[in-house]
N, C-alpha and C. Protein backbone atom coordinates (compact mmCIF):
# COMPACT_ATOMS: atom_id res chain seq x y z
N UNK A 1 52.50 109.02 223.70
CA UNK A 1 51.23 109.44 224.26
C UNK A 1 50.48 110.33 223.27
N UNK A 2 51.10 111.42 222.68
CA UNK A 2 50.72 112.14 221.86
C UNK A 2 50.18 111.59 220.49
N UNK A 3 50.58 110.93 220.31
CA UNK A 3 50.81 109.77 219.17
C UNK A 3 49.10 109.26 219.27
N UNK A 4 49.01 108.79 220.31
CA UNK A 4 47.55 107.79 220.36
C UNK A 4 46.36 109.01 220.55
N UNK A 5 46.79 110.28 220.69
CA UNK A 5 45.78 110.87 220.87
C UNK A 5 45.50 111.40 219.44
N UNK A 6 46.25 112.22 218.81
CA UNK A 6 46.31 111.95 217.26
C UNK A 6 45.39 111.64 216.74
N UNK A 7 45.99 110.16 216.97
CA UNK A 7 44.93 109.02 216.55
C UNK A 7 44.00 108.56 216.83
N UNK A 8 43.49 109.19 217.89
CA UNK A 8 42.34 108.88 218.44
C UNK A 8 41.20 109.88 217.96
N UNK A 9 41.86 111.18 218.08
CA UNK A 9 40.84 112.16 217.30
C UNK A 9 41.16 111.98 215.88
N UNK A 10 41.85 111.40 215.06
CA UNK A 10 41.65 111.53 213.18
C UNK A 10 40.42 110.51 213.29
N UNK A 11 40.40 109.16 214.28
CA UNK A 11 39.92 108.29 213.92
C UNK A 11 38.29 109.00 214.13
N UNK A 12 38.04 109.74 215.70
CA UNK A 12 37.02 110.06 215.57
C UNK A 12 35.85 110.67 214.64
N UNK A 13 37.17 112.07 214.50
CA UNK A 13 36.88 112.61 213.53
C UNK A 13 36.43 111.87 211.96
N UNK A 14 37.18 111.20 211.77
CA UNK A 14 36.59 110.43 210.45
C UNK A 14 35.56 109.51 210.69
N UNK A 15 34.89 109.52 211.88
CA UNK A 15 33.57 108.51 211.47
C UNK A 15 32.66 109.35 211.87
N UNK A 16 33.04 110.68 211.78
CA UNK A 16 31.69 111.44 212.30
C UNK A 16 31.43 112.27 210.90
N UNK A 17 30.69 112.87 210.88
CA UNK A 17 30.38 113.71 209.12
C UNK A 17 31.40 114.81 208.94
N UNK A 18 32.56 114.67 209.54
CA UNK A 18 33.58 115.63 209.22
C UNK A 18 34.58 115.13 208.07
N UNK A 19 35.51 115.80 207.37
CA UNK A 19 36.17 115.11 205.98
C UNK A 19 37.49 115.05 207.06
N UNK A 20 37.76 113.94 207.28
CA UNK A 20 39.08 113.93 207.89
C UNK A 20 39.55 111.81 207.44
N UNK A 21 40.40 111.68 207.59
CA UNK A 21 41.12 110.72 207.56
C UNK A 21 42.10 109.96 208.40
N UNK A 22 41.87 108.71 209.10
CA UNK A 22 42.75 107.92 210.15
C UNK A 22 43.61 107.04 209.64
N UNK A 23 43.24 106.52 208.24
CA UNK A 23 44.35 105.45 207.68
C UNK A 23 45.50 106.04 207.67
N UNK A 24 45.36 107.53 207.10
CA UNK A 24 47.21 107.92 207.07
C UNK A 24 47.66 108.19 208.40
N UNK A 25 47.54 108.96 209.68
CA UNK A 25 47.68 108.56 210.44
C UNK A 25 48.49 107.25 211.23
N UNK A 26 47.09 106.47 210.84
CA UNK A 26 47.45 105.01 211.59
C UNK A 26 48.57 104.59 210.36
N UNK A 27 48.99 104.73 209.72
CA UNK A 27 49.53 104.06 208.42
C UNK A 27 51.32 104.01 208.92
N UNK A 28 51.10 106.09 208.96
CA UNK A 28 52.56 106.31 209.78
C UNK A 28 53.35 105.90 210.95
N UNK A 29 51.84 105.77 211.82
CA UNK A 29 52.34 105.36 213.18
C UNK A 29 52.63 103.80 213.04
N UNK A 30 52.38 103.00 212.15
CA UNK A 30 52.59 101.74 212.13
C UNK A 30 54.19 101.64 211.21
N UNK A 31 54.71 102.62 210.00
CA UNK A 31 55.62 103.05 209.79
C UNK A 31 56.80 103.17 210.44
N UNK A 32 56.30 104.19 211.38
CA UNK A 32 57.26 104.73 212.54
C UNK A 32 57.91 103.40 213.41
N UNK A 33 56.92 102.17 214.10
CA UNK A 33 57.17 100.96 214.58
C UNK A 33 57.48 101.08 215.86
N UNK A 34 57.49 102.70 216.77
CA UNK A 34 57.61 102.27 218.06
C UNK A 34 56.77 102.53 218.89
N UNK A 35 55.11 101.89 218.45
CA UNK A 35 54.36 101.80 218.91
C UNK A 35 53.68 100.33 219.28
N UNK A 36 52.38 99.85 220.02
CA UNK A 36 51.79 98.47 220.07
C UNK A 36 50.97 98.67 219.13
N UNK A 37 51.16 97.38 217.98
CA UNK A 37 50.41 97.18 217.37
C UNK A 37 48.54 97.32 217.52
N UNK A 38 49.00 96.44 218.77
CA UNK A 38 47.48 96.36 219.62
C UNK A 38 46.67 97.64 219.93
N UNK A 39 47.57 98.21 221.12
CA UNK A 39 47.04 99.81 221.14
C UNK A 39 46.95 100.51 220.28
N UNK A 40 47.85 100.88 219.04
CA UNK A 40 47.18 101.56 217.79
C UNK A 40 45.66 101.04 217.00
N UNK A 41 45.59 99.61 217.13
CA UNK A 41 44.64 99.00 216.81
C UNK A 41 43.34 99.39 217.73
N UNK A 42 43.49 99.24 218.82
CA UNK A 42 42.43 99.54 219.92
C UNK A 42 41.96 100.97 220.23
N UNK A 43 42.82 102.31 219.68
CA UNK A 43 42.56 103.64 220.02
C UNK A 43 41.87 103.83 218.64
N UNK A 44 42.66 103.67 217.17
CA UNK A 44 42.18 103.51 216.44
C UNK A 44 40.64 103.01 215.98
N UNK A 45 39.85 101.91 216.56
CA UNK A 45 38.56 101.68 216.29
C UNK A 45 38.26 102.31 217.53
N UNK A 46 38.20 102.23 218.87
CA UNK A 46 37.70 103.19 219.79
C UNK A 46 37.12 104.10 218.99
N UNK A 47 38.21 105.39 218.89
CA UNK A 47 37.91 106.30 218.46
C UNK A 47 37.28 106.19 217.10
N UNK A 48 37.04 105.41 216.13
CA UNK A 48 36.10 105.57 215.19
C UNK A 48 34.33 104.93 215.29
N UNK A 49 34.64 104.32 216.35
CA UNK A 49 33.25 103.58 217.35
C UNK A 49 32.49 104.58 217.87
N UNK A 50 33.21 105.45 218.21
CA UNK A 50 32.77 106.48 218.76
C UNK A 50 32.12 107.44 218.34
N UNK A 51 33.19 107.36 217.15
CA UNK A 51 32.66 108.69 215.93
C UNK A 51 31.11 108.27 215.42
N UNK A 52 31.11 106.83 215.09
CA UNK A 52 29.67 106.40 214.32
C UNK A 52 28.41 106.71 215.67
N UNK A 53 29.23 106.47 216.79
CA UNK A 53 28.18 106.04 218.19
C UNK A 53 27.35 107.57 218.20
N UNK A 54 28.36 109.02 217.77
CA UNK A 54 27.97 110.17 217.91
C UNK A 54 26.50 110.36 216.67
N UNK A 55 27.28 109.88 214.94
CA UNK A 55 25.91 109.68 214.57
C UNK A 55 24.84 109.41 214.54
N UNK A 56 24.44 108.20 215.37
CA UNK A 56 23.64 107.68 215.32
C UNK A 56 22.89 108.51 216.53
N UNK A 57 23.48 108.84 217.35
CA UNK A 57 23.07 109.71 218.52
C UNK A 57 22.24 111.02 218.00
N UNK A 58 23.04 111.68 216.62
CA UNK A 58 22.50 112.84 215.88
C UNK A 58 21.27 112.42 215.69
N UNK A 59 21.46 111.35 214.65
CA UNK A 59 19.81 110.93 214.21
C UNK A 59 19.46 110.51 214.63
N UNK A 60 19.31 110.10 215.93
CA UNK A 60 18.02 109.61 217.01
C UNK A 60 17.20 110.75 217.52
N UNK A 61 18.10 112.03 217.61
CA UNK A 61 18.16 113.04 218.14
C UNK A 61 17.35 114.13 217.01
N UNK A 62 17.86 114.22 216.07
CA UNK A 62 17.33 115.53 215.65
C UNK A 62 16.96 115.53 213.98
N UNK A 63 16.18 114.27 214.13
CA UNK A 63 15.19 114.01 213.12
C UNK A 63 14.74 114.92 212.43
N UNK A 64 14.06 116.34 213.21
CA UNK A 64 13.23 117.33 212.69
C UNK A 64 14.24 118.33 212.16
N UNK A 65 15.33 118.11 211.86
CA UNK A 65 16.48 119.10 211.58
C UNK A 65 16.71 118.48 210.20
N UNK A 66 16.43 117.17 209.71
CA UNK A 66 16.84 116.99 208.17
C UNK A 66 16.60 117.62 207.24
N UNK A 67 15.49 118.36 207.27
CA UNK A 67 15.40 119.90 205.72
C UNK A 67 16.15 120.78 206.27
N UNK A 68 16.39 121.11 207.34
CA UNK A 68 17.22 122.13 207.44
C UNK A 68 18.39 122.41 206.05
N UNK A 69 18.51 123.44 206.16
CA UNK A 69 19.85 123.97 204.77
C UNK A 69 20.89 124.12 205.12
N UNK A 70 21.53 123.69 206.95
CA UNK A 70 22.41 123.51 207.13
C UNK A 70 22.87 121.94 208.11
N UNK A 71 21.60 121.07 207.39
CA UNK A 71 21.74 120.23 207.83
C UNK A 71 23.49 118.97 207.01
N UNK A 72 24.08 118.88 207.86
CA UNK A 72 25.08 118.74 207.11
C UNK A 72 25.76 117.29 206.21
N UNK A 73 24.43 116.56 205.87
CA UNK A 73 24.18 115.55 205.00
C UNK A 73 23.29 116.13 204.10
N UNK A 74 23.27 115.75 202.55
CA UNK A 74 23.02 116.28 201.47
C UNK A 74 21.41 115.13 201.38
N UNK A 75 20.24 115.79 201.03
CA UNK A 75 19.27 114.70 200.63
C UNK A 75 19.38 113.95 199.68
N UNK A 76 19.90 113.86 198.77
CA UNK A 76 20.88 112.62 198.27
C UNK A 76 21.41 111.60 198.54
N UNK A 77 22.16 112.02 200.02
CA UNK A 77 22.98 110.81 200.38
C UNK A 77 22.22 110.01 201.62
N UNK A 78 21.34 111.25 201.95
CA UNK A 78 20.31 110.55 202.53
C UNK A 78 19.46 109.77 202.51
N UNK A 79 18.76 110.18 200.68
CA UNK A 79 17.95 109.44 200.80
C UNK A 79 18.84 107.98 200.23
N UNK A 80 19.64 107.99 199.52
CA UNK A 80 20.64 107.02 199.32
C UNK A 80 21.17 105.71 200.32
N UNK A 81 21.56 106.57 201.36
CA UNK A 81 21.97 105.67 202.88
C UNK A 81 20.69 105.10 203.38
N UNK A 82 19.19 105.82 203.78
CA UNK A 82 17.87 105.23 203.85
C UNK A 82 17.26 103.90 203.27
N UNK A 83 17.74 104.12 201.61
CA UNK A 83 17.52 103.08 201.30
C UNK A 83 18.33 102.06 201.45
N UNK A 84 19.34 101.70 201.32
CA UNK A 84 20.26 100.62 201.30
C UNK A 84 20.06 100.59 202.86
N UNK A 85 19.60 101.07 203.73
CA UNK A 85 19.29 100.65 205.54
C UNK A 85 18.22 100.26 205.29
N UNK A 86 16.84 100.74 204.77
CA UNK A 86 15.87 100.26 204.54
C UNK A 86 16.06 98.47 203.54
N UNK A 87 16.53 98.61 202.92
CA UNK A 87 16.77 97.02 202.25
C UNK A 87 17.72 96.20 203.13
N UNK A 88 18.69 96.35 203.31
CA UNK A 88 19.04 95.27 204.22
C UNK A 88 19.02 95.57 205.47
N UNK A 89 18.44 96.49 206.62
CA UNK A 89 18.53 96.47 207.67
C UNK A 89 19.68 96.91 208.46
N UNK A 90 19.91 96.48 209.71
CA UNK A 90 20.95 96.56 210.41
C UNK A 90 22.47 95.89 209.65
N UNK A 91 22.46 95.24 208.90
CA UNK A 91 23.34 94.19 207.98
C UNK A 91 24.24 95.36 207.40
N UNK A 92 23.17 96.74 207.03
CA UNK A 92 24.01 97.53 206.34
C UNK A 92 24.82 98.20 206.88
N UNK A 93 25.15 98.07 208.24
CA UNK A 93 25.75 99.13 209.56
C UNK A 93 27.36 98.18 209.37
N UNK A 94 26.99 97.12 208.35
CA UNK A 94 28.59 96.72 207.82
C UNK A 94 29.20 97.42 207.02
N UNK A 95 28.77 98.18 206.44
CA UNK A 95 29.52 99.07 205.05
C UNK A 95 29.45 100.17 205.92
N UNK A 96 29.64 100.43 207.21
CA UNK A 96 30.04 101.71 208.22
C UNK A 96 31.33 101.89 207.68
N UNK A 97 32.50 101.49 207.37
CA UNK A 97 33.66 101.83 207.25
C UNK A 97 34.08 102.04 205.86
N UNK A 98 33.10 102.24 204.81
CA UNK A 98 32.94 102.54 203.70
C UNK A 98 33.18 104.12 203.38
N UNK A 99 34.17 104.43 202.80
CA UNK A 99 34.03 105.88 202.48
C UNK A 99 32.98 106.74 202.07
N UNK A 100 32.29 108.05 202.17
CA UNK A 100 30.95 108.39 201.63
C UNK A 100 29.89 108.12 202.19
N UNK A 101 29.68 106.79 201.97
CA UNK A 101 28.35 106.10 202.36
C UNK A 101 28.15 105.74 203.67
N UNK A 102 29.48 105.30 204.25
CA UNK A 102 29.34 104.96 206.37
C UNK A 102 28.55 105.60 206.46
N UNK A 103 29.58 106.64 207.18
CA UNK A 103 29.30 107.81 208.16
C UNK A 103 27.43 107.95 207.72
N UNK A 104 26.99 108.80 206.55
CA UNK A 104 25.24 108.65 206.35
C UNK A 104 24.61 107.30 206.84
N UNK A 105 25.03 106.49 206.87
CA UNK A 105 24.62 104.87 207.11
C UNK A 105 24.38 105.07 208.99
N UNK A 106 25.02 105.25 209.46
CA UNK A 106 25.46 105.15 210.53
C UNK A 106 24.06 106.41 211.74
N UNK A 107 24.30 107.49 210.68
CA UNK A 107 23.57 108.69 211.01
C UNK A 107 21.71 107.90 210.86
N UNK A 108 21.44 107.60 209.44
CA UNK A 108 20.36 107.02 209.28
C UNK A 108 19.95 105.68 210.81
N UNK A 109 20.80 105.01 210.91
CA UNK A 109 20.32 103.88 211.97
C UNK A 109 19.91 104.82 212.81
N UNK A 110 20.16 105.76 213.20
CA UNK A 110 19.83 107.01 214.54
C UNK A 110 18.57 106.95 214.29
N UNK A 111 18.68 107.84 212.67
CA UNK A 111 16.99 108.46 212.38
C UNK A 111 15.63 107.20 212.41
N UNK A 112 16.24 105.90 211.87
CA UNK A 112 15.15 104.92 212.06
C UNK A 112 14.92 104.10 213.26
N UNK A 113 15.77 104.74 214.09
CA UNK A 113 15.78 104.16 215.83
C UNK A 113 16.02 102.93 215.88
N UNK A 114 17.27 102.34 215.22
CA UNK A 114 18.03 101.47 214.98
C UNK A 114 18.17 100.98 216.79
N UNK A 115 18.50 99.46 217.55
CA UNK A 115 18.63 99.24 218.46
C UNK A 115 20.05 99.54 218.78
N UNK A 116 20.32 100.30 219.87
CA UNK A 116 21.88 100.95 220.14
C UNK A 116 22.52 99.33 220.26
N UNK A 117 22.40 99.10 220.87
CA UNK A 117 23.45 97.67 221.21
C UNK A 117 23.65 96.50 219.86
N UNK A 118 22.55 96.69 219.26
CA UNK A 118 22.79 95.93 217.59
C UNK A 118 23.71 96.66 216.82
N UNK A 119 23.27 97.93 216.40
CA UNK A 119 24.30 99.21 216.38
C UNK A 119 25.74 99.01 216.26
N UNK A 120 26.21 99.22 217.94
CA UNK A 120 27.34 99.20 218.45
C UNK A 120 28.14 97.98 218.20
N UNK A 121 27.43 96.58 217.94
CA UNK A 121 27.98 95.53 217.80
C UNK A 121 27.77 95.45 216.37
N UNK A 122 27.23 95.55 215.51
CA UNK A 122 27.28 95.51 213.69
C UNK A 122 28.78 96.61 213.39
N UNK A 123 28.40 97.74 213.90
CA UNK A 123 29.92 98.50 213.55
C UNK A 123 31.09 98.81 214.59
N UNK A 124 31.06 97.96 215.31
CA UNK A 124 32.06 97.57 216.21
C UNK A 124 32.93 96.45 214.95
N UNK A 125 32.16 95.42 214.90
CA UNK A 125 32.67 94.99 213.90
C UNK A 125 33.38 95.26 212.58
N UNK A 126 32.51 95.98 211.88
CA UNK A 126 33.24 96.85 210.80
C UNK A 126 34.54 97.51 211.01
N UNK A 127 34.12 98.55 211.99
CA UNK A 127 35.42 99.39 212.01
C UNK A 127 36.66 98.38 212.61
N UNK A 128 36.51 98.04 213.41
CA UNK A 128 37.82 96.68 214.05
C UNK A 128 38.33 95.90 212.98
N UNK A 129 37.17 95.49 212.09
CA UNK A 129 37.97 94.78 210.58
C UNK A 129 38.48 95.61 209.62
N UNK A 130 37.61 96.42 209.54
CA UNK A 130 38.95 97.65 208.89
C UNK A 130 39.46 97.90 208.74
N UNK A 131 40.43 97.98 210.56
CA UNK A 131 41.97 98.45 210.78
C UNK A 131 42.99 96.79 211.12
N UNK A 132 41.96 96.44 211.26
CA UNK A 132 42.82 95.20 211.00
C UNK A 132 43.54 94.45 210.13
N UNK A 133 42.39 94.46 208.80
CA UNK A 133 42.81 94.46 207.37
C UNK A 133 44.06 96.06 206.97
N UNK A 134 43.95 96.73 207.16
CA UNK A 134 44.87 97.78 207.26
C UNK A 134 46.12 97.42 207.46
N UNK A 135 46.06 97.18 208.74
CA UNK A 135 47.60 96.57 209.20
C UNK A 135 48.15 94.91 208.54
N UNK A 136 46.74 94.38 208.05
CA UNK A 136 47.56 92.88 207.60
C UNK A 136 48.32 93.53 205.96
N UNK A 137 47.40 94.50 205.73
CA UNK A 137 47.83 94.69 204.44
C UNK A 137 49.31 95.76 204.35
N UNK A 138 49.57 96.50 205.40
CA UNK A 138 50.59 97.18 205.70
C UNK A 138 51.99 96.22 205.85
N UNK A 139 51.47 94.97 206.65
CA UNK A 139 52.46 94.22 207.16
C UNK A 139 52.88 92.98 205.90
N UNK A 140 52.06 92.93 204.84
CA UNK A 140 52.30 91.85 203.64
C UNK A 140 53.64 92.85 202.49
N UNK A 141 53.32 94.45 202.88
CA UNK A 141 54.79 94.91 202.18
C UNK A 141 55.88 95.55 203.24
């Protein structure tokens, strides 16, 4: 039980603008082996679905907070993530599970009032292939 909660907050935590990490986590608990594949799989993107669902919520939300000096994305990566959303669109809410660049990706669809349900289903996707590829690649050694 403890186990999936864990993992449920590293995963969150790592898709929200916090520096945290779910692969090791999920890596061990798949290690360990006396868990469901499935349910590690399913708490695992949950909780990182979630994490992006909160960004995008930020930047729908509090647009007028981006100069802020404790706004806690750098204008750099902002304007960085903007553009690559601005050039390919919603398409780019695939490189959500990208280290660095997601999480800003994710935040930006907020700020350009990205459609929630396109959203949720572009990085629903991502993150689910993610951990999936994770585990095929865990399970090939």
């Amino acid at each position: 039980m403890w186990s999936y909660v864990l993992l449920f907050i590293s995963a969150f935590g790592a898709a929200t603008l916090l520096p945290l990490q779910s692969e090791a986590v999920l890596l061990a608990l798949f290690a360990e082996g006396s868990h469901s594949v499935i349910a590690l799989l399913f708490v695992a993107s949950l909780g990182n679905i979630l994490g992006s669902c909160v960004n995008w919520w930020l930047g729908f939300k509090i647009e007028h907070y981006k100069d802020q000096k404790w706004f806690p994305v750098s204008k750099a990566k902002m304007l960085k993530a903007q553009t690559l959303y601005q050039k390919y669109g919603y398409w780019s809410l695939l490189l959500s599970w990208v280290p660095i660049i997601g999480d800003p990706i994710t935040l930006i669809a907020g700020l350009l009032k990205e459609n929630f349900v396109r959203f949720l289903l572009m990085v629903s996707l991502a993150k689910i292939g993610r951990y999936v590829f994770i585990y095929w690649a865990f399970s090939m050694f």
